[in-house]
C-alpha atoms as a PDB file:
ATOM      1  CA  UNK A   1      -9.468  -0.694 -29.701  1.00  0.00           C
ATOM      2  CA  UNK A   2      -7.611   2.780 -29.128  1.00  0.00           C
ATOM      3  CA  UNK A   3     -10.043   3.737 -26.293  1.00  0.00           C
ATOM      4  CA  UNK A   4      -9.728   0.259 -24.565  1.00  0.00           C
ATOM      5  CA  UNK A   5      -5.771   0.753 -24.418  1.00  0.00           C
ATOM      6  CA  UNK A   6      -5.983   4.232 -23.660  1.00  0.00           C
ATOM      7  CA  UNK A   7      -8.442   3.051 -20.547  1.00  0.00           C
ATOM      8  CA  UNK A   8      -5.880   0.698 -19.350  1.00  0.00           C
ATOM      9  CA  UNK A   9      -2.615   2.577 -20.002  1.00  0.00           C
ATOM     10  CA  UNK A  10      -4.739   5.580 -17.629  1.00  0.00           C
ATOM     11  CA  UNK A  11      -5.941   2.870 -14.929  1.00  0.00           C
ATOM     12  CA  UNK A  12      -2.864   1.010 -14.669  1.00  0.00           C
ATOM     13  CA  UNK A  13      -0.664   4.423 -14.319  1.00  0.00           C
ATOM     14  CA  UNK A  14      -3.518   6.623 -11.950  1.00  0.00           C
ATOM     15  CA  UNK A  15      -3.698   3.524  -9.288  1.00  0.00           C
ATOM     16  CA  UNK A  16      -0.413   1.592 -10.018  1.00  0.00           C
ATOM     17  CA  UNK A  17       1.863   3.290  -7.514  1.00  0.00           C
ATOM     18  CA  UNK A  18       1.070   5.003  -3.946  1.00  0.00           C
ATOM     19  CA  UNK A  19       2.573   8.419  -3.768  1.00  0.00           C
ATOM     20  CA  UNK A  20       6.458   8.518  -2.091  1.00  0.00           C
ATOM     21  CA  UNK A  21       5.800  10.379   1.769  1.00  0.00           C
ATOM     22  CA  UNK A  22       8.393  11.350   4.024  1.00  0.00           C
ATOM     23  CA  UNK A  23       8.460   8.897   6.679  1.00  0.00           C
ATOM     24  CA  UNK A  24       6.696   9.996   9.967  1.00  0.00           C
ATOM     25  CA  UNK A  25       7.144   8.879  13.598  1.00  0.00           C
ATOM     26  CA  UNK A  26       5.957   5.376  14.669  1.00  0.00           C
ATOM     27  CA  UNK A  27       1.899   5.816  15.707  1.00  0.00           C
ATOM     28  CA  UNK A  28       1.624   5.987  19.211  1.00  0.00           C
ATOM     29  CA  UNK A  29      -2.050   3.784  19.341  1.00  0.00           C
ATOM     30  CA  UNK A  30      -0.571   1.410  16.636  1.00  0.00           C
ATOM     31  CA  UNK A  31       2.339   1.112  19.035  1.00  0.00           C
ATOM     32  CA  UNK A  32       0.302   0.517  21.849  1.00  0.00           C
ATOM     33  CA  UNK A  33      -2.042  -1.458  19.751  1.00  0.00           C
ATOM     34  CA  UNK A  34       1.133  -3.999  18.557  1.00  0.00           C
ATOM     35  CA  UNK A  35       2.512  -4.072  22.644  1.00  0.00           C
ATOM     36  CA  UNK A  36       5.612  -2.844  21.045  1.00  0.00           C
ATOM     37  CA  UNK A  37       8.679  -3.124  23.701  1.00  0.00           C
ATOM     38  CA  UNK A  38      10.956  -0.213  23.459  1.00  0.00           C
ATOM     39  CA  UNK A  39      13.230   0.430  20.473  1.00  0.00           C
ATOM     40  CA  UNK A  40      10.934  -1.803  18.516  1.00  0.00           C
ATOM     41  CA  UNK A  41       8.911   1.414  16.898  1.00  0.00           C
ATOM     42  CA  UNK A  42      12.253   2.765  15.530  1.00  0.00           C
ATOM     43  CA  UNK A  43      13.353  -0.323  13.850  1.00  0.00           C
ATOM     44  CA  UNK A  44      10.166  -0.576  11.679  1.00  0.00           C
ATOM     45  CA  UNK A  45      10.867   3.239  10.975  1.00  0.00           C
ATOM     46  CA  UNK A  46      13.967   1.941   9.746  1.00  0.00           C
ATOM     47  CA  UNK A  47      13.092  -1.135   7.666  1.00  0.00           C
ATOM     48  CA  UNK A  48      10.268   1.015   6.220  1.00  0.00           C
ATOM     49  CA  UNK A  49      12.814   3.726   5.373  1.00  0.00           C
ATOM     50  CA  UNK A  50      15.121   1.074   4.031  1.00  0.00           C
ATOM     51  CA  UNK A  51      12.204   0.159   1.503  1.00  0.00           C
ATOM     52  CA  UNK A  52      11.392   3.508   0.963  1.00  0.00           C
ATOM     53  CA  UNK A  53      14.553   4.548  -0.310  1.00  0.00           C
ATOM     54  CA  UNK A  54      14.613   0.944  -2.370  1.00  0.00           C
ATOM     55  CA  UNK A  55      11.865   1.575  -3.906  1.00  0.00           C
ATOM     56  CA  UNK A  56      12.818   5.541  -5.141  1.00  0.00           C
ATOM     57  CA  UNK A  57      14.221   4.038  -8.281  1.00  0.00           C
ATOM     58  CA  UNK A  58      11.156   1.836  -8.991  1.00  0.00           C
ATOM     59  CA  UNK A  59       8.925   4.328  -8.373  1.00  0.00           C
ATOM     60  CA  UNK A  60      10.867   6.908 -10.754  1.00  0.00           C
ATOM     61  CA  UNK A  61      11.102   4.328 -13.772  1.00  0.00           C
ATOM     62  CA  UNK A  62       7.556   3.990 -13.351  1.00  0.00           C
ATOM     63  CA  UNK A  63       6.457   7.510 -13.365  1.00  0.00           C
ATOM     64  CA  UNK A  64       8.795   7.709 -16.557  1.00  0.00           C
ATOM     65  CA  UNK A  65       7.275   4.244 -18.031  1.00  0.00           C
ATOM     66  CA  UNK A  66       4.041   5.987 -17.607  1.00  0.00           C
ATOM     67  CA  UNK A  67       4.869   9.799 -19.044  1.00  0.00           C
ATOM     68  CA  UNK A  68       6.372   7.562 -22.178  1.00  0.00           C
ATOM     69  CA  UNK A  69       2.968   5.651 -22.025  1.00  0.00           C
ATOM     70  CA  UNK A  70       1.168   8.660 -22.122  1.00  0.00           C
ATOM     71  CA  UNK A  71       3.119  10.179 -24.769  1.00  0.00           C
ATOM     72  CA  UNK A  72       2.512   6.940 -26.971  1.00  0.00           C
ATOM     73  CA  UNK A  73      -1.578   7.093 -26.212  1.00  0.00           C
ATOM     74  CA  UNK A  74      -1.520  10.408 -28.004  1.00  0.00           C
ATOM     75  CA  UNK A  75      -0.057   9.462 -30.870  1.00  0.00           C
ATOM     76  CA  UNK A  76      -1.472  10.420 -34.048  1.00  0.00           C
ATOM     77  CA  UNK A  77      -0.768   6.250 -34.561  1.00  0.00           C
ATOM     78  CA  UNK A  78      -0.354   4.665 -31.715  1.00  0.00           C
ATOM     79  CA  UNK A  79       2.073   1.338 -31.886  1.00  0.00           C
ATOM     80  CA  UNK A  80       0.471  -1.391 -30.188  1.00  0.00           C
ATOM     81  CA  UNK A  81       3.610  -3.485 -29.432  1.00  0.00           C
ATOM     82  CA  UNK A  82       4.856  -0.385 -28.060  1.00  0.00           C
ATOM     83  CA  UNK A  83       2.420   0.204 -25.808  1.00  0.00           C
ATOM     84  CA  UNK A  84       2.227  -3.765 -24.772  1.00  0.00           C
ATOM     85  CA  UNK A  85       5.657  -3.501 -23.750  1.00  0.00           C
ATOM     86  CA  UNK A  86       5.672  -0.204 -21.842  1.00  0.00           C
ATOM     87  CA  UNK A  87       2.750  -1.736 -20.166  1.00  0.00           C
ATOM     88  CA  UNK A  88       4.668  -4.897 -19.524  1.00  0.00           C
ATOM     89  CA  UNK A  89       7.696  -3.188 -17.888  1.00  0.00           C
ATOM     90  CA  UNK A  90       5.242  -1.629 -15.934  1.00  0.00           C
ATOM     91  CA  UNK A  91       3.790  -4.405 -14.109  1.00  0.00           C
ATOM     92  CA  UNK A  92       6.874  -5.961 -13.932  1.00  0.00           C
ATOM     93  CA  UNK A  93       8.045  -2.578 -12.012  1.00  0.00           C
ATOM     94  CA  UNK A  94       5.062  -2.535  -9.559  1.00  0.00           C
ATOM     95  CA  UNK A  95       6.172  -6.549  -9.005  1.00  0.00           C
ATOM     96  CA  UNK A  96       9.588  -5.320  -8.345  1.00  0.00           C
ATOM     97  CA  UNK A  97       8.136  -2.599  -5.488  1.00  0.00           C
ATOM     98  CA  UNK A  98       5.752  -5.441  -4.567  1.00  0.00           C
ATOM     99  CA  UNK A  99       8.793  -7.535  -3.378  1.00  0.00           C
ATOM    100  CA  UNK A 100      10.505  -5.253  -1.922  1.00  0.00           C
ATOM    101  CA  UNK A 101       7.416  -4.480  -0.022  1.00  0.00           C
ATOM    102  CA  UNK A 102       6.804  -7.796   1.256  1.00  0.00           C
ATOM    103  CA  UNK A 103      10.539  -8.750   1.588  1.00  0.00           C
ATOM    104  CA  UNK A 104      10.084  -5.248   4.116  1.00  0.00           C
ATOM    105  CA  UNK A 105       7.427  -6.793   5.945  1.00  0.00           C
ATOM    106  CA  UNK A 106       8.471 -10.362   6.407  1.00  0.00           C
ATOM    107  CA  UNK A 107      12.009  -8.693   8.349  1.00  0.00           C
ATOM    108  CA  UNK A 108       9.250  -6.757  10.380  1.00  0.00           C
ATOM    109  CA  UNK A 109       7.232  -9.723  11.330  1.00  0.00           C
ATOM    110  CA  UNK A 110      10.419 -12.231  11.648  1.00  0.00           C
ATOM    111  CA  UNK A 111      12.676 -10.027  13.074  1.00  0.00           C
ATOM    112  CA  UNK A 112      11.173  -7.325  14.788  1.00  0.00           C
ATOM    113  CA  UNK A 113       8.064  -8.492  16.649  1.00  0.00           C
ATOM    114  CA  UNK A 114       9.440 -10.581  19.334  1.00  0.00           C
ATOM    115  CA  UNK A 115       6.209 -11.933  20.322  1.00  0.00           C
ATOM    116  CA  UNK A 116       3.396 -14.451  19.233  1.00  0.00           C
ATOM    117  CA  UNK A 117       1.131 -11.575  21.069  1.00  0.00           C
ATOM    118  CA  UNK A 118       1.979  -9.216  18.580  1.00  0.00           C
ATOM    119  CA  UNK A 119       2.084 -11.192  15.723  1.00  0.00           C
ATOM    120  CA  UNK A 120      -1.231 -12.182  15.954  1.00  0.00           C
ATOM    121  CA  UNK A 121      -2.260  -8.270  16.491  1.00  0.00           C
ATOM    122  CA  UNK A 122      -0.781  -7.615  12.955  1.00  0.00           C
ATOM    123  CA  UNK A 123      -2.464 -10.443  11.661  1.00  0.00           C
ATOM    124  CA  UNK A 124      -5.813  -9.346  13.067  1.00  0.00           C
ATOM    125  CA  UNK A 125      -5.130  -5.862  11.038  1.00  0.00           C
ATOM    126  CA  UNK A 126      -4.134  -7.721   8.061  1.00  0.00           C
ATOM    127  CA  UNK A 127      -8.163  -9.602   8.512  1.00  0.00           C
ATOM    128  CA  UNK A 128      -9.695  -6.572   9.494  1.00  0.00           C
ATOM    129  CA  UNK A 129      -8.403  -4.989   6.014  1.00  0.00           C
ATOM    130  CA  UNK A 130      -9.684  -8.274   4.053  1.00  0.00           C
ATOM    131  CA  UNK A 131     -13.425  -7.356   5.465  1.00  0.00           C
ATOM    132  CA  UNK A 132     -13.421  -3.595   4.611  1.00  0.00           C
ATOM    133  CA  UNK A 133     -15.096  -4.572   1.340  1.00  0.00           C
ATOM    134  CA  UNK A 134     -17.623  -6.165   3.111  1.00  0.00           C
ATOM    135  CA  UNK A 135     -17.937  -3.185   5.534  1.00  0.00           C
ATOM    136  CA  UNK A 136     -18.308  -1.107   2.743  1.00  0.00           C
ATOM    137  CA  UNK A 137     -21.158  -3.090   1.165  1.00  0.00           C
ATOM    138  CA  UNK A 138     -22.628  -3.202   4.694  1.00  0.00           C
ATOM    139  CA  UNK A 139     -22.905   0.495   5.339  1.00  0.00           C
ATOM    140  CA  UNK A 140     -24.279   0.638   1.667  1.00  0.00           C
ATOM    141  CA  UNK A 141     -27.315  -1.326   2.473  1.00  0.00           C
ATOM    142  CA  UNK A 142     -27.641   0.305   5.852  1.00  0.00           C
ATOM    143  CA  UNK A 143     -26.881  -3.006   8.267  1.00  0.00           C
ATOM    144  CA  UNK A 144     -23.648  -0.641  10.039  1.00  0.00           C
ATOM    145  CA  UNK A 145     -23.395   2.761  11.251  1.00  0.00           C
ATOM    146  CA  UNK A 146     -20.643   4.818   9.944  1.00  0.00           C
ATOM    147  CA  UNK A 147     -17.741   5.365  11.862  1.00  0.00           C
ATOM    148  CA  UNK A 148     -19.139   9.142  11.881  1.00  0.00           C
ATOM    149  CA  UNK A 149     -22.261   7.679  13.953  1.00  0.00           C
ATOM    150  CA  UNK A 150     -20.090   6.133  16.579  1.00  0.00           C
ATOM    151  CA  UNK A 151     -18.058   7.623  18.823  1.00  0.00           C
ATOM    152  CA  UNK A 152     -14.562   8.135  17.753  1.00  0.00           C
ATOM    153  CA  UNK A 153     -11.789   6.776  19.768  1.00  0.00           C
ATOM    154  CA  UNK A 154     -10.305   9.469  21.869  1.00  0.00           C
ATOM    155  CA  UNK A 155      -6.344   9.207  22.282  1.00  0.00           C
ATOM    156  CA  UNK A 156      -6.353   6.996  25.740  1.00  0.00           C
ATOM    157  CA  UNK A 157      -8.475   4.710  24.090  1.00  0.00           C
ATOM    158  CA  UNK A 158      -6.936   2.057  22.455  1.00  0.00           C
ATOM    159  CA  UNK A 159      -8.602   0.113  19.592  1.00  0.00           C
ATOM    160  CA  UNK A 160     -10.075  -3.506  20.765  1.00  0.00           C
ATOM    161  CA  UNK A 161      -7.900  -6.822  20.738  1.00  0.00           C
ATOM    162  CA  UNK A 162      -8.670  -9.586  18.899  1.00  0.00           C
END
């Protein structure tokens, strides 16, 4: 029973949070990609910003939620409610980044793409990310090329619409 919680507590903290970057400039092909009109670039840098900073807190009680997990998985005698609520708070502090996340990406798609053009762009990303799964069990049985065996897109070359 001690390895099984151990196994959780170390998946749930290794792939429960992304790593905090410092934002970057918009992408010039996703920008081109989207048919973003000017100023439209900088106010997703903002909103994603404004969730990035949001989120800071989160992601800091989680890191702690997980050193105190940690700490409690080498025990000498490891409390099991203990660890069921640290693991608890957890997941309710990913849910909390979660809806901050998508609360960030609804303003995006309500208020910052203008168009039903570039709505439907994102949405084509958001189905092309569904697939990869499938991709990925593709190339394993040999029925795709790699994207190393096709020529990569160069920078005038924009990725193809849906």
């Amino acid at each position: 029973m001690r390895h099984l919680i151990l196994a959780l507590a170390i998946s749930m903290t290794a792939f429960g949070q992304a790593p905090e970057t410092e934002p970057l400039g918009f992408p010039p092909h996703l920008e081109r990609y989207l048919m973003l009109e000017p100023g439209q670039a900088d106010l997703i840098v903002a909103e994603n910003e404004e969730f990035r900073l949001a989120a800071r807190p989160l992601r800091e009680e989680l890191k702690e939620l997980g050193r105190r997990l940690n700490e409690e998985t080498k025990a000498e005698e490891p409390n099991a409610a203990t660890l069921g609520l640290l693991l608890v708070d957890m997941e309710m502090t990913r849910r909390d980044i979660e809806e901050l996340r998508e609360s960030m990406q609804r303003a995006v798609v309500e208020d910052i793409l203008t168009t039903d053009e570039q709505r439907g762009r994102l949405a084509a990303l958001e189905r092309a990310r569904r697939l990869m799964p499938l991709y990925d069990m593709a190339h394993r049985w040999s029925l795709v090329d790699t994207p190393k065996q096709k020529r990569r897109q160069g920078p005038e070359e924009e990725p193809p619409a849906e």
